[in-house]
PDB file of N, CA and C in Angstrom:
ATOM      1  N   UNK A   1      41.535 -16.441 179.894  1.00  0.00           N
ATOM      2  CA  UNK A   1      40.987 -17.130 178.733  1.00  0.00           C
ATOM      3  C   UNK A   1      41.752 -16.748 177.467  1.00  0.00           C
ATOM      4  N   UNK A   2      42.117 -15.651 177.505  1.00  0.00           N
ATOM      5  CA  UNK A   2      42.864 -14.927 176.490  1.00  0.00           C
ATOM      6  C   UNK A   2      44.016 -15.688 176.334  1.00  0.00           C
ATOM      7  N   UNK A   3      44.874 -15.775 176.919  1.00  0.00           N
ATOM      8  CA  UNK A   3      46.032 -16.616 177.408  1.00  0.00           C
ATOM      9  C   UNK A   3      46.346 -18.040 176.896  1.00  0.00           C
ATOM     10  N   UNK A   4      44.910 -18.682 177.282  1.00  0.00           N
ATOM     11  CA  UNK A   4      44.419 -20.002 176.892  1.00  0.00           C
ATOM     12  C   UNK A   4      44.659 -20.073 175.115  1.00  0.00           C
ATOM     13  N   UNK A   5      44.081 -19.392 174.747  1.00  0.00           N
ATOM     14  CA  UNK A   5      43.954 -19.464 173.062  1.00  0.00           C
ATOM     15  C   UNK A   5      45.194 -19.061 172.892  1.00  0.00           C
ATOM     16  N   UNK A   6      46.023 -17.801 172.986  1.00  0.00           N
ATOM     17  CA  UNK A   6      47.028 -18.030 172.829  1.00  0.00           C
ATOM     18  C   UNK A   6      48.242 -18.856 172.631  1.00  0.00           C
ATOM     19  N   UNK A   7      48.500 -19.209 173.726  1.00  0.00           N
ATOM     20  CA  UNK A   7      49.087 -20.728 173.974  1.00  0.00           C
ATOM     21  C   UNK A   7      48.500 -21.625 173.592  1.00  0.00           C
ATOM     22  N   UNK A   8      47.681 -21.972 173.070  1.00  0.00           N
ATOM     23  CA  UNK A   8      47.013 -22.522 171.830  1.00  0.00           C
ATOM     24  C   UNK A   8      47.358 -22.661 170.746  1.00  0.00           C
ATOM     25  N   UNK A   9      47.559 -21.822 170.297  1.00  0.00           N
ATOM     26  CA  UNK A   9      47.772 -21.589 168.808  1.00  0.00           C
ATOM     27  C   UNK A   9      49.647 -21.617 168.570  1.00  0.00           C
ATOM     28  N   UNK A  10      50.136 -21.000 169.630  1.00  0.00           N
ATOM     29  CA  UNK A  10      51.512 -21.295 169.949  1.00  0.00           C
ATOM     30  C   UNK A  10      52.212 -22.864 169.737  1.00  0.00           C
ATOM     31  N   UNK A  11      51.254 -23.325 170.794  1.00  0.00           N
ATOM     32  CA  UNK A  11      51.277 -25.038 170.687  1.00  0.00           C
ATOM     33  C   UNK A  11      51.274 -25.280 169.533  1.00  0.00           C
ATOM     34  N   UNK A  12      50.234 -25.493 169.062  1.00  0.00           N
ATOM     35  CA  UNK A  12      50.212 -26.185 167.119  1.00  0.00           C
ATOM     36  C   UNK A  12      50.525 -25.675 166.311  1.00  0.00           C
ATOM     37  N   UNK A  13      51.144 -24.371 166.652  1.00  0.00           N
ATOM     38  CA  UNK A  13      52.128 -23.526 165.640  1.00  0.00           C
ATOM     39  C   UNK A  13      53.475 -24.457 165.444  1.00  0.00           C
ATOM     40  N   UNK A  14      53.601 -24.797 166.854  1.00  0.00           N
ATOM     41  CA  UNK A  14      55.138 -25.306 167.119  1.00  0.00           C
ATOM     42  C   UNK A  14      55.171 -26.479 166.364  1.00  0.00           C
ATOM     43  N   UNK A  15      54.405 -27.354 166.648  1.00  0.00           N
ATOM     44  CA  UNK A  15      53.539 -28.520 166.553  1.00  0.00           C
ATOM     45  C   UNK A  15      53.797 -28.943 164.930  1.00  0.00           C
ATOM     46  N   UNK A  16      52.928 -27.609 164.446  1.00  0.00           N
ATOM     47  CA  UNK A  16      53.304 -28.430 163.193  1.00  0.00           C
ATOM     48  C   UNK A  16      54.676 -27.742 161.989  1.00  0.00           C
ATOM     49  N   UNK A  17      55.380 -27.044 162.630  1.00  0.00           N
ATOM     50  CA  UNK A  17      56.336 -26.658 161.990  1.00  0.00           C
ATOM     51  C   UNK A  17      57.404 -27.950 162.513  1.00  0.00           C
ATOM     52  N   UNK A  18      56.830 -28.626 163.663  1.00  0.00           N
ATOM     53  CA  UNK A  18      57.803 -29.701 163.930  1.00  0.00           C
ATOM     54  C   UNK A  18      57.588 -30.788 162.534  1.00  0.00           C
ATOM     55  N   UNK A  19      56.505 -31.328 162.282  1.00  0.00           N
ATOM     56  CA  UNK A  19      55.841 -31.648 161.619  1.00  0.00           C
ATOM     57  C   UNK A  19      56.604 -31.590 159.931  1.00  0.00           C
ATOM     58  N   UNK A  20      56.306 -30.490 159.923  1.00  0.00           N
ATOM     59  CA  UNK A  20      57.135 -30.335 158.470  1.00  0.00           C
ATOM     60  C   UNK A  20      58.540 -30.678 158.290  1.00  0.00           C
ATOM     61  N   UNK A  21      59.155 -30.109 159.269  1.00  0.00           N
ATOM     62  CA  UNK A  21      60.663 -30.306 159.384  1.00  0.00           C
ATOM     63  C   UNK A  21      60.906 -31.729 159.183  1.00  0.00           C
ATOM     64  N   UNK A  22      60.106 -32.594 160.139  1.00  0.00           N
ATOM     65  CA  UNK A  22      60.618 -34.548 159.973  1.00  0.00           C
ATOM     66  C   UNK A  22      60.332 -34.847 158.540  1.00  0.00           C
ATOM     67  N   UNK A  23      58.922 -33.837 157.718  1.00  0.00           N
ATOM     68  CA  UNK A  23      58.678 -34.911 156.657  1.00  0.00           C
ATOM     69  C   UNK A  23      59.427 -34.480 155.705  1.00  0.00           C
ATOM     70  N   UNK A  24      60.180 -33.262 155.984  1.00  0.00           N
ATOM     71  CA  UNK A  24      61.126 -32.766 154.833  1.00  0.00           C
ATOM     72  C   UNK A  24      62.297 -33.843 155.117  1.00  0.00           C
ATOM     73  N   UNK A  25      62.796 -33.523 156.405  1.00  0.00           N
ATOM     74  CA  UNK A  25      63.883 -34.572 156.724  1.00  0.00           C
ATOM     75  C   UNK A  25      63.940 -35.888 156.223  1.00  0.00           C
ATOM     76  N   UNK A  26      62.625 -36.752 155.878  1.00  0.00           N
ATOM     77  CA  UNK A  26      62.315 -37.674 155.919  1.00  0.00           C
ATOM     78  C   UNK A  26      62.745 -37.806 154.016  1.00  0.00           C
ATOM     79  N   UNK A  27      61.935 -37.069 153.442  1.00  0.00           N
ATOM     80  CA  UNK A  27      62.383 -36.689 151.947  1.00  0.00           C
ATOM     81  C   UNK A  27      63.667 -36.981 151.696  1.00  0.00           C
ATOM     82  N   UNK A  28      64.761 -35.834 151.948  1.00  0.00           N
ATOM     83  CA  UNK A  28      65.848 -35.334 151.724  1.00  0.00           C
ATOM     84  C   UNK A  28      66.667 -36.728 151.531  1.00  0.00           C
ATOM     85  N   UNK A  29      66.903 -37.253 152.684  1.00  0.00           N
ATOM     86  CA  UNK A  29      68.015 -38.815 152.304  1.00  0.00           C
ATOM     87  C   UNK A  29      67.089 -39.453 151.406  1.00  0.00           C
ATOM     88  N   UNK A  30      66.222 -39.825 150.901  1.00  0.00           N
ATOM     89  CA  UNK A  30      65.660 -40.539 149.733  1.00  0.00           C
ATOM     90  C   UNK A  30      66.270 -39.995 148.604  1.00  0.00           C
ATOM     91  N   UNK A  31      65.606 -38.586 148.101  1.00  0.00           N
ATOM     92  CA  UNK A  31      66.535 -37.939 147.072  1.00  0.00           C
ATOM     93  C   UNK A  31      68.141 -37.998 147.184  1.00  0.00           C
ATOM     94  N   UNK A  32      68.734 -38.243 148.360  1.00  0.00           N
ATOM     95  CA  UNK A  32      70.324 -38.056 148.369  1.00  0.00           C
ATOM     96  C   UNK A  32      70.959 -39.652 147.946  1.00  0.00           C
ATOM     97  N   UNK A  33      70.144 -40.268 148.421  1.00  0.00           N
ATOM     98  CA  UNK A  33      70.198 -41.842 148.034  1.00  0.00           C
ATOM     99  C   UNK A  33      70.079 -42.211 146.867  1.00  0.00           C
ATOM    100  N   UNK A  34      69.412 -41.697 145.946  1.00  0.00           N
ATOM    101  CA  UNK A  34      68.973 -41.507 144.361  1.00  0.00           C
ATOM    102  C   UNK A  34      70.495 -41.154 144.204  1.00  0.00           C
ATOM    103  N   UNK A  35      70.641 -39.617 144.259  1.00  0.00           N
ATOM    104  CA  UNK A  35      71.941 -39.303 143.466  1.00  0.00           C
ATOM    105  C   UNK A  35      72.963 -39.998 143.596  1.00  0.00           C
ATOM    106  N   UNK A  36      73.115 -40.706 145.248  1.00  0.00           N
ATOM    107  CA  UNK A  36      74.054 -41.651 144.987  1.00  0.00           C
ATOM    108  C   UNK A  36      74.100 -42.631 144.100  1.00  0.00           C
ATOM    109  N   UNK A  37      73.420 -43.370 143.830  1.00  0.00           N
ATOM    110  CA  UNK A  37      73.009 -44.677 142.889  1.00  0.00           C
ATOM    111  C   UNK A  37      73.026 -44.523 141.596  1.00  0.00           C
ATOM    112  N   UNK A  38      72.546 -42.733 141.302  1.00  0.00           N
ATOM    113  CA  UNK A  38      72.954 -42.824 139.827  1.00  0.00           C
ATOM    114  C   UNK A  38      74.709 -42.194 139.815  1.00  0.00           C
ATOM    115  N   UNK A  39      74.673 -41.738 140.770  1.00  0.00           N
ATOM    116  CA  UNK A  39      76.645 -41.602 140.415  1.00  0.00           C
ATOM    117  C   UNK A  39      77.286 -43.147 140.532  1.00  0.00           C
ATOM    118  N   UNK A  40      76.877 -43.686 141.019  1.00  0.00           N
ATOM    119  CA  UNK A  40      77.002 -45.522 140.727  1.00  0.00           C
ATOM    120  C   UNK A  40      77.274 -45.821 140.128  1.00  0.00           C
ATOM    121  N   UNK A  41      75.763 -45.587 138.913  1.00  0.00           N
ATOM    122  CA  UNK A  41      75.615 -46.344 138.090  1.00  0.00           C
ATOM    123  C   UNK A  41      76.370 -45.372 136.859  1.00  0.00           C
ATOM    124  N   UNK A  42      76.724 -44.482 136.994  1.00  0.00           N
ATOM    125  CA  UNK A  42      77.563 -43.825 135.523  1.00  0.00           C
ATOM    126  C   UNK A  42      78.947 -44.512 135.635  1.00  0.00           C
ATOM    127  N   UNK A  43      79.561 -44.541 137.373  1.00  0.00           N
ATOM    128  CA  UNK A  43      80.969 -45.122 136.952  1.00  0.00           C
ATOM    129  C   UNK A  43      80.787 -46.410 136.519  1.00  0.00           C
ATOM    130  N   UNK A  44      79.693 -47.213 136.979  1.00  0.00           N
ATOM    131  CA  UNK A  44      79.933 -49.102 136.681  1.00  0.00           C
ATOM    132  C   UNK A  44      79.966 -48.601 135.705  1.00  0.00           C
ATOM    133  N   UNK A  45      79.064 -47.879 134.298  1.00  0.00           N
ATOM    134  CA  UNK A  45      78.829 -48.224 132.959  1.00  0.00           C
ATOM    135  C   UNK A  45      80.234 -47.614 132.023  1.00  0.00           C
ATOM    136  N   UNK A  46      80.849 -46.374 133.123  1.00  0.00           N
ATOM    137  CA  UNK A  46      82.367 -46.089 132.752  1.00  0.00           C
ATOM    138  C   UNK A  46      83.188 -47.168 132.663  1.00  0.00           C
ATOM    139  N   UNK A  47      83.236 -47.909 133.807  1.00  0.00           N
ATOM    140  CA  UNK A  47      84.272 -48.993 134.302  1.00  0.00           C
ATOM    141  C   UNK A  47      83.839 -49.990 133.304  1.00  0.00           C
ATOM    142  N   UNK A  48      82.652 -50.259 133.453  1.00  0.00           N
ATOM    143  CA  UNK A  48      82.440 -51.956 132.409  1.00  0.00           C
ATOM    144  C   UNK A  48      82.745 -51.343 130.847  1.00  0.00           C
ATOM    145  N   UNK A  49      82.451 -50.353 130.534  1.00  0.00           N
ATOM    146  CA  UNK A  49      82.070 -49.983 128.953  1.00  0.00           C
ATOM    147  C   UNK A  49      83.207 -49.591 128.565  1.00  0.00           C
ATOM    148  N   UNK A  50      84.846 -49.520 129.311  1.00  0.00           N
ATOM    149  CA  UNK A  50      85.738 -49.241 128.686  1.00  0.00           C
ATOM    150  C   UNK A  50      86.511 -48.128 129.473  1.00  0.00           C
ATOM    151  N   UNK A  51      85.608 -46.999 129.246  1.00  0.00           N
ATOM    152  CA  UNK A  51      85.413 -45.683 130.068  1.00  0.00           C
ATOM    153  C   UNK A  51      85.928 -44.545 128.740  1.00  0.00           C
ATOM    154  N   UNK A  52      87.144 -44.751 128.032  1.00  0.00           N
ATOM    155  CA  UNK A  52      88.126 -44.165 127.488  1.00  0.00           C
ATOM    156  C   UNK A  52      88.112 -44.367 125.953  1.00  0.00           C
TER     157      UNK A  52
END
């Protein structure tokens, strides 16, 4: 029985550290997608606005 709970708690230990990992994962390219778009948008406004 001892055993039982153990491996229990093991399980949804695992479980939800899996858990976190996807929704961080899931985060991360959103924010990386941002920075792309504003490094984008500084060169268009370089490129159209002259730059120099």
């Amino acid at each position: 029985m001892l055993w039982f709970i153990i491996g229990m708690a093991i399980f949804f230990g695992v479980i939800s550290s899996l858990l976190k990992r996807r929704s961080s994962a899931f985060q991360d390219p959103t924010a990386h997608e941002r920075q792309i778009q504003e490094e984008e948008r500084v060169k268009a406004s370089s490129w159209f606005g002259g730059g120099q």
